[in-house]
PDB file of N, CA and C in Angstrom:
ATOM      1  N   UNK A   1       0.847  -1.174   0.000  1.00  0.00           N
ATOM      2  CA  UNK A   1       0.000   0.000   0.000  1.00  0.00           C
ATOM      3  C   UNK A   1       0.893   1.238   0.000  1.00  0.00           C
ATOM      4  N   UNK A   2       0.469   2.518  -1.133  1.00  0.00           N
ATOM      5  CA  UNK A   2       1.215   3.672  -0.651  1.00  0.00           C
ATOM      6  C   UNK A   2       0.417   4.432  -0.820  1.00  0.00           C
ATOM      7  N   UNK A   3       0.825   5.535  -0.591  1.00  0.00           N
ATOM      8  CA  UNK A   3      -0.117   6.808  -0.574  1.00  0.00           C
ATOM      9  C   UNK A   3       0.506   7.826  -1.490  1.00  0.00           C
ATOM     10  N   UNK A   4      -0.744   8.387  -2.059  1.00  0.00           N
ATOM     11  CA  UNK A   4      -0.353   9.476  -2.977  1.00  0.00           C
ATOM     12  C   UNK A   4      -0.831  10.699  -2.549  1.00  0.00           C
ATOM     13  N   UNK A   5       0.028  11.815  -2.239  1.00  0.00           N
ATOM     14  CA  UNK A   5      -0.342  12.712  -1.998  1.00  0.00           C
ATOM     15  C   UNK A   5       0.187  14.000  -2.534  1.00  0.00           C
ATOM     16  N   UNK A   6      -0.854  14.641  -3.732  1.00  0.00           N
ATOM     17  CA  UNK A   6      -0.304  15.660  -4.692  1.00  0.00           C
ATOM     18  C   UNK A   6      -1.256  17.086  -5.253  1.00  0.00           C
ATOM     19  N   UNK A   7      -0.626  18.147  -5.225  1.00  0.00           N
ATOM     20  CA  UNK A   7      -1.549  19.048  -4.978  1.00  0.00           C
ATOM     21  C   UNK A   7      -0.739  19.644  -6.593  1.00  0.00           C
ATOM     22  N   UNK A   8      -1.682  20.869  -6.840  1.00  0.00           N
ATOM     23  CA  UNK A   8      -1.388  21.731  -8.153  1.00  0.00           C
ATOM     24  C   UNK A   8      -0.709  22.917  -7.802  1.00  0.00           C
ATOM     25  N   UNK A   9       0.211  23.381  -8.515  1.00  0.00           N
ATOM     26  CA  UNK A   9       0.635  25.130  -8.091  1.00  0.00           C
ATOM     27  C   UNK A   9       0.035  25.785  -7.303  1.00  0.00           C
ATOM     28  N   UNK A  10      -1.282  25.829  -7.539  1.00  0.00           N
ATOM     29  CA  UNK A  10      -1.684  26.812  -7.111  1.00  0.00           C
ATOM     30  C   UNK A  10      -2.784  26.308  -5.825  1.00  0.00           C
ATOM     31  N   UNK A  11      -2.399  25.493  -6.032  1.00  0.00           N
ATOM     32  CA  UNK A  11      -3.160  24.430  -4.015  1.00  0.00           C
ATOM     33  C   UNK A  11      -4.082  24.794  -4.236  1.00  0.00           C
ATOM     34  N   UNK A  12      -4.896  24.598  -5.791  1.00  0.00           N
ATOM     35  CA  UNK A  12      -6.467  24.479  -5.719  1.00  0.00           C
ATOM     36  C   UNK A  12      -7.115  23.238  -5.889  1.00  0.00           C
ATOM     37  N   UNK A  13      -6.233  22.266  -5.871  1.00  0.00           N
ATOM     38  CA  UNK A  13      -6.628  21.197  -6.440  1.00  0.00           C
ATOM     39  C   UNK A  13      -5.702  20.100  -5.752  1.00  0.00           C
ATOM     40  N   UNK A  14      -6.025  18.616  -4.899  1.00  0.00           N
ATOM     41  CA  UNK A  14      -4.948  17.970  -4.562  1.00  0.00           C
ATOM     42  C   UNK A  14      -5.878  16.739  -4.762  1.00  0.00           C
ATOM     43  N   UNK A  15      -4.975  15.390  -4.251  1.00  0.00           N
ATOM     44  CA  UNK A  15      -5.083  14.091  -3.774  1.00  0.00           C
ATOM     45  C   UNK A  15      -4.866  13.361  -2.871  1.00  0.00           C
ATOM     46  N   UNK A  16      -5.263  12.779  -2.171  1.00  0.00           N
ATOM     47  CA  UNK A  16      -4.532  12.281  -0.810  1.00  0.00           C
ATOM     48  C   UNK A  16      -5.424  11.036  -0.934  1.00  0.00           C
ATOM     49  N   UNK A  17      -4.840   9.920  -1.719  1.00  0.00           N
ATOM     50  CA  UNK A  17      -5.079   8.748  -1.973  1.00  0.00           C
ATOM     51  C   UNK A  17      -4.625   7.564  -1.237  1.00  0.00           C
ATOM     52  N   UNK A  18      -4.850   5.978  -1.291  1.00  0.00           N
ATOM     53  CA  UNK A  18      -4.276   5.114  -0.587  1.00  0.00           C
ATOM     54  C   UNK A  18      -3.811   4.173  -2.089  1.00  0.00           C
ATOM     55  N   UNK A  19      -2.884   3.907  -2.153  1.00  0.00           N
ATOM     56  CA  UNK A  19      -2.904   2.758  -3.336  1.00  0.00           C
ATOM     57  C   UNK A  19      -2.883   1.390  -3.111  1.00  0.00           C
ATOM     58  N   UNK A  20      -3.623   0.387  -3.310  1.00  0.00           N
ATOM     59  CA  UNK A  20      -3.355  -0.700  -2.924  1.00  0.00           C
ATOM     60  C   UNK A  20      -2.816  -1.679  -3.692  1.00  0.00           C
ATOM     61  N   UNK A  21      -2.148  -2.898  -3.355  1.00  0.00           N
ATOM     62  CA  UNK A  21      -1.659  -3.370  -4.632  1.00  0.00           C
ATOM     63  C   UNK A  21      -2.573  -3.994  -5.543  1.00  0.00           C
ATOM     64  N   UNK A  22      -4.045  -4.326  -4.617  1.00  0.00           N
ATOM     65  CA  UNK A  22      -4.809  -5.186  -5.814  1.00  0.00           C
ATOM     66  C   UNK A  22      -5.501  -4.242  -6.748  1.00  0.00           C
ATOM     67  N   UNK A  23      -4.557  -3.175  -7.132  1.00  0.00           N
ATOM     68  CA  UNK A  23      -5.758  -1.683  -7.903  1.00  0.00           C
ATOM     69  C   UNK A  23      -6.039  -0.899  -7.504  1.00  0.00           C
ATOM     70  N   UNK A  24      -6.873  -0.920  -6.377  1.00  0.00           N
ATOM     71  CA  UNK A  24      -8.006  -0.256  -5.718  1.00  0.00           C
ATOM     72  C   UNK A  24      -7.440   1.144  -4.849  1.00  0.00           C
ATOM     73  N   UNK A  25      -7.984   2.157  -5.040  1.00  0.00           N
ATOM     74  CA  UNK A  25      -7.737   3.236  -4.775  1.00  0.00           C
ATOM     75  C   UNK A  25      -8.794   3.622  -3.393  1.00  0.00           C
ATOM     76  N   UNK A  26      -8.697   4.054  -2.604  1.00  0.00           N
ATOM     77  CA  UNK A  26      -9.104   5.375  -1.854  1.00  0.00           C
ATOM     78  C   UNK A  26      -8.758   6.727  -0.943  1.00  0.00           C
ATOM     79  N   UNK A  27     -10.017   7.708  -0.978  1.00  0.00           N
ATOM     80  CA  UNK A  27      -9.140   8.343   0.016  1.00  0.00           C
ATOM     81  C   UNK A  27      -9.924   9.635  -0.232  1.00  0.00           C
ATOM     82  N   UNK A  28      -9.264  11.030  -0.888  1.00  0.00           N
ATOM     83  CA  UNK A  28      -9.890  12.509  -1.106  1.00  0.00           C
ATOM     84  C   UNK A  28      -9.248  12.543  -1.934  1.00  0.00           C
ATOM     85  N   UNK A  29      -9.786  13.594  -2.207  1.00  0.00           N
ATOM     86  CA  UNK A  29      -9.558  14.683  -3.620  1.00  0.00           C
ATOM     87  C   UNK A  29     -10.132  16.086  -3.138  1.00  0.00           C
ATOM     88  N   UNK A  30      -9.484  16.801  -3.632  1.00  0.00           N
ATOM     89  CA  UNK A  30     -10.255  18.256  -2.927  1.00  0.00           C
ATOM     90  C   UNK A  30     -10.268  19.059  -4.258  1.00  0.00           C
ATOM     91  N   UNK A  31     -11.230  20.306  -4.496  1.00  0.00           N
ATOM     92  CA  UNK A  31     -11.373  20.896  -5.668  1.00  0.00           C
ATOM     93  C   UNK A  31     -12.033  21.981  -4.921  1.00  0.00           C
ATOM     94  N   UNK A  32     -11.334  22.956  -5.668  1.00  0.00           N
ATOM     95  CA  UNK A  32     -11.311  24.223  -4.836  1.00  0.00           C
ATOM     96  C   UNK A  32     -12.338  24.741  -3.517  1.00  0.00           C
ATOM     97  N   UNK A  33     -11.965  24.302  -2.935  1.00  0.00           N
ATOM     98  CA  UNK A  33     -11.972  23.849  -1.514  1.00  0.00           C
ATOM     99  C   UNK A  33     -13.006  22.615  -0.784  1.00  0.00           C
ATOM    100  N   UNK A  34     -13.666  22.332  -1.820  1.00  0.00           N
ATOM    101  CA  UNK A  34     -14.483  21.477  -1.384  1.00  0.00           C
ATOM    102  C   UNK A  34     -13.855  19.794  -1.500  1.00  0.00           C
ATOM    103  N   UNK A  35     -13.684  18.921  -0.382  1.00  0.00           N
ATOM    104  CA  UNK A  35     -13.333  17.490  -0.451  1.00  0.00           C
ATOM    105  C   UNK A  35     -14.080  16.604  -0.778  1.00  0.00           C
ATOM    106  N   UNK A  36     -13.600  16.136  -1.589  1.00  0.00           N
ATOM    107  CA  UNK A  36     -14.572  14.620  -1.955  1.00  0.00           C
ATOM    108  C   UNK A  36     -13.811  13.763  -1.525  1.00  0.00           C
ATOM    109  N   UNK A  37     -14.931  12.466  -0.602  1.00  0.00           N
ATOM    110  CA  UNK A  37     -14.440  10.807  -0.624  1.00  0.00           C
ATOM    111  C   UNK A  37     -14.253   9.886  -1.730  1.00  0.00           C
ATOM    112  N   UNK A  38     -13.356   9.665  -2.323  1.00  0.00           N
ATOM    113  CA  UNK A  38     -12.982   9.136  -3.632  1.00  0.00           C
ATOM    114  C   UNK A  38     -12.961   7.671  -3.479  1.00  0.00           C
ATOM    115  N   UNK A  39     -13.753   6.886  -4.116  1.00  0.00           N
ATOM    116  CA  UNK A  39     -12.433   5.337  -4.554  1.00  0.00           C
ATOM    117  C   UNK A  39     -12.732   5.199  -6.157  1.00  0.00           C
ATOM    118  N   UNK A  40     -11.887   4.063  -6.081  1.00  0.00           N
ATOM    119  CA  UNK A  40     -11.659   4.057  -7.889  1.00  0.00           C
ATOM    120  C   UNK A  40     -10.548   2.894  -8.243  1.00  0.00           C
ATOM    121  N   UNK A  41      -9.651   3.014  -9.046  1.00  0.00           N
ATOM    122  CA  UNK A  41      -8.859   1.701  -9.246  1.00  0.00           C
ATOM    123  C   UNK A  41      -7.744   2.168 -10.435  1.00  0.00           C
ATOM    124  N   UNK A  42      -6.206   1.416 -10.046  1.00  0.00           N
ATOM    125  CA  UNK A  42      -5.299   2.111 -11.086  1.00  0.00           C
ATOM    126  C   UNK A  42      -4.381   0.529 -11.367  1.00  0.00           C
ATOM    127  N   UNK A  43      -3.695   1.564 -12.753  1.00  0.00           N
ATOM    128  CA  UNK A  43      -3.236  -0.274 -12.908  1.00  0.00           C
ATOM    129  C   UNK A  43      -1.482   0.324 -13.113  1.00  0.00           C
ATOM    130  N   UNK A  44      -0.841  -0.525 -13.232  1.00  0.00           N
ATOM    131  CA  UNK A  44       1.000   0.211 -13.438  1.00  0.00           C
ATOM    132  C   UNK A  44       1.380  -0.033 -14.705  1.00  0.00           C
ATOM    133  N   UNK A  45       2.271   0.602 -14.986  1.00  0.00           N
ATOM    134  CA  UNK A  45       2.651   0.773 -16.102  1.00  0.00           C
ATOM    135  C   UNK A  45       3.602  -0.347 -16.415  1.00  0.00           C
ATOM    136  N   UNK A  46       3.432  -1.206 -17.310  1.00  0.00           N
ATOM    137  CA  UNK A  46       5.060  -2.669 -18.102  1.00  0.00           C
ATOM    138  C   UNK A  46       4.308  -3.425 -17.031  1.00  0.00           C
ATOM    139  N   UNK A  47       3.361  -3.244 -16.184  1.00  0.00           N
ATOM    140  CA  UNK A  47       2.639  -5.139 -15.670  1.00  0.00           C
ATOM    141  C   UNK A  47       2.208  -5.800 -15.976  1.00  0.00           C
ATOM    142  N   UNK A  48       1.839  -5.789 -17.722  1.00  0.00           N
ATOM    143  CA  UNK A  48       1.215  -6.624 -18.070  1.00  0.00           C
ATOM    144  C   UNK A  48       2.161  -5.996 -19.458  1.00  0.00           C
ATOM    145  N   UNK A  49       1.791  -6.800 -20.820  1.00  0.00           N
ATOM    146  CA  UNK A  49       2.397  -6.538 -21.855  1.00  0.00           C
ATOM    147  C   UNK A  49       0.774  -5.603 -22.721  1.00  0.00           C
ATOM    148  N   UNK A  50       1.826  -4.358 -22.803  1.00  0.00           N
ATOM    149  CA  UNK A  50       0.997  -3.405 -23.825  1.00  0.00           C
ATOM    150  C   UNK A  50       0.481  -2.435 -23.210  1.00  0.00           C
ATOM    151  N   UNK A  51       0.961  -2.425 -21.460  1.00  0.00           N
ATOM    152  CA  UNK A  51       0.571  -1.581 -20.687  1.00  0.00           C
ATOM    153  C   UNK A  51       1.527  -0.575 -20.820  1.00  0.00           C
ATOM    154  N   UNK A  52       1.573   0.456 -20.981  1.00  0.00           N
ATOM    155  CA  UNK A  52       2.677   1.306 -21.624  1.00  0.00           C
ATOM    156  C   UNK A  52       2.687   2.343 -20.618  1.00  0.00           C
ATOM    157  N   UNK A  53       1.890   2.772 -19.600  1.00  0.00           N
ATOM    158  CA  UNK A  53       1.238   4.057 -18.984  1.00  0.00           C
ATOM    159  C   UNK A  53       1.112   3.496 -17.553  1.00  0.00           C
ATOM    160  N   UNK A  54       0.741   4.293 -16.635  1.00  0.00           N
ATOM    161  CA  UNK A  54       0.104   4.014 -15.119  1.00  0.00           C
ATOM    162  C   UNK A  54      -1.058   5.272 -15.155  1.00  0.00           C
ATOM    163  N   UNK A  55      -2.324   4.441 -15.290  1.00  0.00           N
ATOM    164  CA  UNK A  55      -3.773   5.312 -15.708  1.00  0.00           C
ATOM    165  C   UNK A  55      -4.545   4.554 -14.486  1.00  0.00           C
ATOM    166  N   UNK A  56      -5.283   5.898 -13.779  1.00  0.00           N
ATOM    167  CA  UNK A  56      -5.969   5.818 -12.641  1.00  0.00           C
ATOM    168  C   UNK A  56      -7.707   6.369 -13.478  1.00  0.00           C
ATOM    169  N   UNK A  57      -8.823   5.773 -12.562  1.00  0.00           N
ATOM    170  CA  UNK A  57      -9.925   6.513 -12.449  1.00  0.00           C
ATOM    171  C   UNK A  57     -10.340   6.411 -10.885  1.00  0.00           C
ATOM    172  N   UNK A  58     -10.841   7.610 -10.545  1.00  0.00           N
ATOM    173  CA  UNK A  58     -11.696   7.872  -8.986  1.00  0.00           C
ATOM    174  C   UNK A  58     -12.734   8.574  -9.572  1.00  0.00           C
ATOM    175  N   UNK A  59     -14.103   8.506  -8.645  1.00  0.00           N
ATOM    176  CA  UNK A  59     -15.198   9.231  -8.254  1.00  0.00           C
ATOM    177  C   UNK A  59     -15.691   9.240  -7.118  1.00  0.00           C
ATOM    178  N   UNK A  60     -16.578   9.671  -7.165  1.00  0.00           N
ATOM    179  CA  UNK A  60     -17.230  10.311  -5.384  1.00  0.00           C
ATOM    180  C   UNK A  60     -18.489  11.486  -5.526  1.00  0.00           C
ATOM    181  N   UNK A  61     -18.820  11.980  -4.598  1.00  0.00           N
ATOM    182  CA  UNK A  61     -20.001  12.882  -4.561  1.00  0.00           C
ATOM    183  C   UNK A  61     -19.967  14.129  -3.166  1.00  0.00           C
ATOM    184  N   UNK A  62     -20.426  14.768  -2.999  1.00  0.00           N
ATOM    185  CA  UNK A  62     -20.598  15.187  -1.825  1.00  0.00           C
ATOM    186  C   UNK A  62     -21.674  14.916  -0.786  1.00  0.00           C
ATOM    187  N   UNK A  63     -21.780  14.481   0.620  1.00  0.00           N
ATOM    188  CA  UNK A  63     -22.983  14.046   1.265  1.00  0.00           C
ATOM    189  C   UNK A  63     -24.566  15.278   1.383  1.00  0.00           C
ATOM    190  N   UNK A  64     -24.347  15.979   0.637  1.00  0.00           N
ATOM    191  CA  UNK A  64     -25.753  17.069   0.780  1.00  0.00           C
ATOM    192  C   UNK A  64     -27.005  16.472   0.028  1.00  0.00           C
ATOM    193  N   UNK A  65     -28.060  16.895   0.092  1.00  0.00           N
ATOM    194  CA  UNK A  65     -28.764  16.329  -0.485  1.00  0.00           C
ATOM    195  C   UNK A  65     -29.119  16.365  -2.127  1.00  0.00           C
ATOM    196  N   UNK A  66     -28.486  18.010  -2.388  1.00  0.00           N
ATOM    197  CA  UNK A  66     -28.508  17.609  -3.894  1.00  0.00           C
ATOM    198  C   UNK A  66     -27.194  17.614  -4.018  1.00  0.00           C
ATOM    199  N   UNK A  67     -26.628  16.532  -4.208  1.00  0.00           N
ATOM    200  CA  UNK A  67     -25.422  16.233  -4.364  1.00  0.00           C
ATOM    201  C   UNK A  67     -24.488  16.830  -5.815  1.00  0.00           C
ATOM    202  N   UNK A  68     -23.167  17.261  -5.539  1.00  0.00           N
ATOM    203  CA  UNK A  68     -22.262  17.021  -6.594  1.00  0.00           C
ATOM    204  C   UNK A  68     -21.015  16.290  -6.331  1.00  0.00           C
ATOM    205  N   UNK A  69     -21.394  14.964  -8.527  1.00  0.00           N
ATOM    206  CA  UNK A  69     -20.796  14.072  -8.370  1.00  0.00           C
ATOM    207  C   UNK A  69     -19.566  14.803  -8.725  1.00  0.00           C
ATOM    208  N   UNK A  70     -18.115  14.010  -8.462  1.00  0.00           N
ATOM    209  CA  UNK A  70     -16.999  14.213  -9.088  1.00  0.00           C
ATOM    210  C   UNK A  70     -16.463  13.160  -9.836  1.00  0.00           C
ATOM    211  N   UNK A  71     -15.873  13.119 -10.968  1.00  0.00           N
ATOM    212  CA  UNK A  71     -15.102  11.798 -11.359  1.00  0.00           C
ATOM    213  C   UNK A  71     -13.704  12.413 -12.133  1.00  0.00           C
ATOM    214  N   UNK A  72     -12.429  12.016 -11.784  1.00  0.00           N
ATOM    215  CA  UNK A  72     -11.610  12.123 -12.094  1.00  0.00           C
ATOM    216  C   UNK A  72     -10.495  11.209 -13.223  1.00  0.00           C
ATOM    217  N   UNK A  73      -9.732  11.351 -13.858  1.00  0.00           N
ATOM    218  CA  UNK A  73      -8.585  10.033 -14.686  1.00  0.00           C
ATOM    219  C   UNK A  73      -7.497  10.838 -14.847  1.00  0.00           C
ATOM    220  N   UNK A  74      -6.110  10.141 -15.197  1.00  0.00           N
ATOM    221  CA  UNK A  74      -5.376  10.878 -15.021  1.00  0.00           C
ATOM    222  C   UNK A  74      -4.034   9.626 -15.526  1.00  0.00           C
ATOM    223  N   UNK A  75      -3.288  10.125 -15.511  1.00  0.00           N
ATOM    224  CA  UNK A  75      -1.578   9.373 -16.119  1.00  0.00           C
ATOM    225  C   UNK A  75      -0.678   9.534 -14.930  1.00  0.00           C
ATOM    226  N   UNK A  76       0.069   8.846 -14.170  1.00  0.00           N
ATOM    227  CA  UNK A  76       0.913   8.855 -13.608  1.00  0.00           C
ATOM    228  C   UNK A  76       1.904   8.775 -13.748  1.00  0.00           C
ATOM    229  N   UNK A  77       3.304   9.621 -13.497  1.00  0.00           N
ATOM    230  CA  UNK A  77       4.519   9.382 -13.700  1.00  0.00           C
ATOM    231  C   UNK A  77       5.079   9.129 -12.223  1.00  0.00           C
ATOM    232  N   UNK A  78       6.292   8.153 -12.687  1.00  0.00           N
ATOM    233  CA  UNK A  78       7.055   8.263 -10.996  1.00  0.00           C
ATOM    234  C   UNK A  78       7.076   6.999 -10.572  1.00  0.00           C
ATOM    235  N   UNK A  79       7.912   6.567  -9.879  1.00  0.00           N
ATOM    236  CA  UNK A  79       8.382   5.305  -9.749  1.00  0.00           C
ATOM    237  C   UNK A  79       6.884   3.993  -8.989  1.00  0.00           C
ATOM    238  N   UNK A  80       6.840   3.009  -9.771  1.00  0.00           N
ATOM    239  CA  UNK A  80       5.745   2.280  -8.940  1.00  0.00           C
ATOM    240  C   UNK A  80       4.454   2.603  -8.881  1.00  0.00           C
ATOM    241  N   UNK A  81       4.202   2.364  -7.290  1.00  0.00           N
ATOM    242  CA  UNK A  81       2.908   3.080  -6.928  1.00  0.00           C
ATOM    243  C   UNK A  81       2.925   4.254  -6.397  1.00  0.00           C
ATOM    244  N   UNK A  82       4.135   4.774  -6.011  1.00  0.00           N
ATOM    245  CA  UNK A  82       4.287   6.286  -5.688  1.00  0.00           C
ATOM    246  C   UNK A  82       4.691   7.439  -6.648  1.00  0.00           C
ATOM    247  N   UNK A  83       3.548   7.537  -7.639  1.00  0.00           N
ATOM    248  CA  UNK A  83       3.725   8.645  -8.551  1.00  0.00           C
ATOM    249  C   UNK A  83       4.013  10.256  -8.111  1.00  0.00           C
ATOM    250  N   UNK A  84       4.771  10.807  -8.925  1.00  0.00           N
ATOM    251  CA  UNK A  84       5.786  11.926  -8.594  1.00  0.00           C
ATOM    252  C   UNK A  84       4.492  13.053  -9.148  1.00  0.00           C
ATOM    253  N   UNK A  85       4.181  12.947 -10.261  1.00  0.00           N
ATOM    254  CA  UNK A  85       3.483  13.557 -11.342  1.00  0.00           C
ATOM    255  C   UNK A  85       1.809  13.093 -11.402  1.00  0.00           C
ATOM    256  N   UNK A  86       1.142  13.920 -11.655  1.00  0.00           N
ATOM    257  CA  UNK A  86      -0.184  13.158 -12.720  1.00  0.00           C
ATOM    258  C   UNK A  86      -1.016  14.236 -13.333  1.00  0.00           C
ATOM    259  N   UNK A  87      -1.142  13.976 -14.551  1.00  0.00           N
ATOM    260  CA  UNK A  87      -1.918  14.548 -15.185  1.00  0.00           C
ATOM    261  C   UNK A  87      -3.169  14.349 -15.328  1.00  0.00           C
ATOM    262  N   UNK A  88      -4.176  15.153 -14.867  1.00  0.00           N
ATOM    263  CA  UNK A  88      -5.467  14.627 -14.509  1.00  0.00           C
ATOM    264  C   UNK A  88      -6.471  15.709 -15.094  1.00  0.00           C
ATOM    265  N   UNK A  89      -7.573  14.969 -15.468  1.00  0.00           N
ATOM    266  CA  UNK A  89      -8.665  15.614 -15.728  1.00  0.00           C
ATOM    267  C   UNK A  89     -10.263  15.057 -14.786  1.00  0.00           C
ATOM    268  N   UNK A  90     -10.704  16.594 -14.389  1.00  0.00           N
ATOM    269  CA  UNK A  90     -11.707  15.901 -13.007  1.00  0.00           C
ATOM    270  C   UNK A  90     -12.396  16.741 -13.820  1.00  0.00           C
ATOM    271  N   UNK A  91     -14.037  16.425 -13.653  1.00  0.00           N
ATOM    272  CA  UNK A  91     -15.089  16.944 -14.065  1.00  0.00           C
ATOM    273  C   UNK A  91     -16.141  16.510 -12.948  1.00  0.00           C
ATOM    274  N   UNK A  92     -16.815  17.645 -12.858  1.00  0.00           N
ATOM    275  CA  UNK A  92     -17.979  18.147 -11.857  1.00  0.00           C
ATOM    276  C   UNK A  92     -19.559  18.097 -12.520  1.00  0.00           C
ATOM    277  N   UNK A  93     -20.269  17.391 -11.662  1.00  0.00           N
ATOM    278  CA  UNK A  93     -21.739  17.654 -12.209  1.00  0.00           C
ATOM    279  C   UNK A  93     -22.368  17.984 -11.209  1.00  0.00           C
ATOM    280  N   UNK A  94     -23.166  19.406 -10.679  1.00  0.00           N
ATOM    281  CA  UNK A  94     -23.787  19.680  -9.428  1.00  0.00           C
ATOM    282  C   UNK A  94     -25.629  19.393  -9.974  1.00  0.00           C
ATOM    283  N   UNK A  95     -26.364  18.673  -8.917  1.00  0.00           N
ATOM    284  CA  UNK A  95     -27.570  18.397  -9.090  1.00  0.00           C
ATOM    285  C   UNK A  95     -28.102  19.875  -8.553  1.00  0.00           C
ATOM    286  N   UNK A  96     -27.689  20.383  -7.866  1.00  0.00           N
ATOM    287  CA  UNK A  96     -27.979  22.053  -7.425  1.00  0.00           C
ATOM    288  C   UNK A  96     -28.755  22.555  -8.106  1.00  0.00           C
ATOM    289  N   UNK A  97     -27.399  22.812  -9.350  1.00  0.00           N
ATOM    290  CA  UNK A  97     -27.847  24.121 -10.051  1.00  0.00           C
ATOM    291  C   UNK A  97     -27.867  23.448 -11.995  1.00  0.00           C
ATOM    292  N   UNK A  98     -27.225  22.591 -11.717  1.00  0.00           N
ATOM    293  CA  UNK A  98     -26.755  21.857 -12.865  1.00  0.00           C
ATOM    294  C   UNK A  98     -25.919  22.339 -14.307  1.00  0.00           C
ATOM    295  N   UNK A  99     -24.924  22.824 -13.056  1.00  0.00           N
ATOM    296  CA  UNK A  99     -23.717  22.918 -13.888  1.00  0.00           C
ATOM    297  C   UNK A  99     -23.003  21.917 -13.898  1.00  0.00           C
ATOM    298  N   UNK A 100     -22.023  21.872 -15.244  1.00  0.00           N
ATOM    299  CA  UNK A 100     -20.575  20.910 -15.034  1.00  0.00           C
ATOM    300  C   UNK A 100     -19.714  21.936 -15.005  1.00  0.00           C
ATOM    301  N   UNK A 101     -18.434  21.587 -14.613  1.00  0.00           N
ATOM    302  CA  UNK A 101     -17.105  21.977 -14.884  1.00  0.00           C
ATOM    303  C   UNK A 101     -16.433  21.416 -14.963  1.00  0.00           C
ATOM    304  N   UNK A 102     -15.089  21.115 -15.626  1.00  0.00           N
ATOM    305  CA  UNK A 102     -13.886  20.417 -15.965  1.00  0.00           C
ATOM    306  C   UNK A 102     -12.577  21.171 -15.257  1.00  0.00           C
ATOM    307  N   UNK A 103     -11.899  20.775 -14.797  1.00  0.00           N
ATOM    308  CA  UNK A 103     -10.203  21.145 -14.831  1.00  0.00           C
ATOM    309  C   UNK A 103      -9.333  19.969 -15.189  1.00  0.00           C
ATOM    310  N   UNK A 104      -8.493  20.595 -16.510  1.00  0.00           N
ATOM    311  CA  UNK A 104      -7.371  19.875 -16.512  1.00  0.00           C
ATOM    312  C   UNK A 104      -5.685  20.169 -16.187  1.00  0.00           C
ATOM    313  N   UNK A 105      -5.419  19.540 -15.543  1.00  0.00           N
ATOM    314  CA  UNK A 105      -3.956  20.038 -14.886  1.00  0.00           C
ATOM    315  C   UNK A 105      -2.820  19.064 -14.335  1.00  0.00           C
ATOM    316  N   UNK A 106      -1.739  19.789 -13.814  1.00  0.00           N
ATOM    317  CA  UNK A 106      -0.755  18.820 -13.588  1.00  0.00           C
ATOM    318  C   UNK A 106      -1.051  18.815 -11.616  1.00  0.00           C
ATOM    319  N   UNK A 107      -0.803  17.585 -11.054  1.00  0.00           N
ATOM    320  CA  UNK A 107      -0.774  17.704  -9.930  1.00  0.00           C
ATOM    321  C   UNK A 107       0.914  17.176  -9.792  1.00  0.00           C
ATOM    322  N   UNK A 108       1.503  17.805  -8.688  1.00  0.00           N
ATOM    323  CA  UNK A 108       2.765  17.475  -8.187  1.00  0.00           C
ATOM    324  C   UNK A 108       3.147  16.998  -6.897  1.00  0.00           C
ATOM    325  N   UNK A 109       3.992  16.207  -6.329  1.00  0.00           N
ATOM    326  CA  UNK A 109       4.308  15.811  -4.995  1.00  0.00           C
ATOM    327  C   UNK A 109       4.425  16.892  -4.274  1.00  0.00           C
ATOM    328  N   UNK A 110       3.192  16.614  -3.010  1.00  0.00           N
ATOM    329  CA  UNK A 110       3.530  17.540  -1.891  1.00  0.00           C
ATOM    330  C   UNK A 110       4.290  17.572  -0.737  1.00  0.00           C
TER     331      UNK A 110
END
């Protein structure tokens, strides 16, 4: 098990994940300022033949009643299961008001 924990320049955006070895991801994600409970599942990169990459997906929601979902994917760089780097794209759907939003960006070791 390791943990990933990686935020953006501008600390609007982080991760604070658990990695496990059978895949399985959990933990937070935060987006400008609001935290989501995440799980999801990632696989490594050369573990299998044709796996070329280390590609994660997470989602989650917030507990209110009209909830917004989050779902995130992203590329990992960096040794193993403790990626240095990831390039991620998270997108937002609020039952609120029913907007989406997207950010795509680099997150870095914090």
């Amino acid at each position: 098990m390791a943990a990933w924990n990686l935020i953006s320049q501008d600390h609007r955006y982080s991760i604070d994940v658990q990695a496990l070895d059978n895949g399985a991801l959990n933990g937070t994600l935060s987006y400008e300022g609001t935290t989501y409970a995440v799980a999801g599942g990632w696989d490594a990169s050369y573990s299998l033949p044709g796996r070329n990459f280390s590609a994660f997906a997470l989602s989650g929601s917030t507990s209110e009643a009209a909830p917004t979902f989050l779902s995130a994917t992203g590329i990992m760089t960096g040794p193993g299961t403790a990626p240095t780097r990831i390039d991620i794209q998270i997108d937002l759907s609020a039952s609120s008001d029913g907007s989406v939003r997207q950010y795509k960006g680099v997150l870095l070791s914090s």
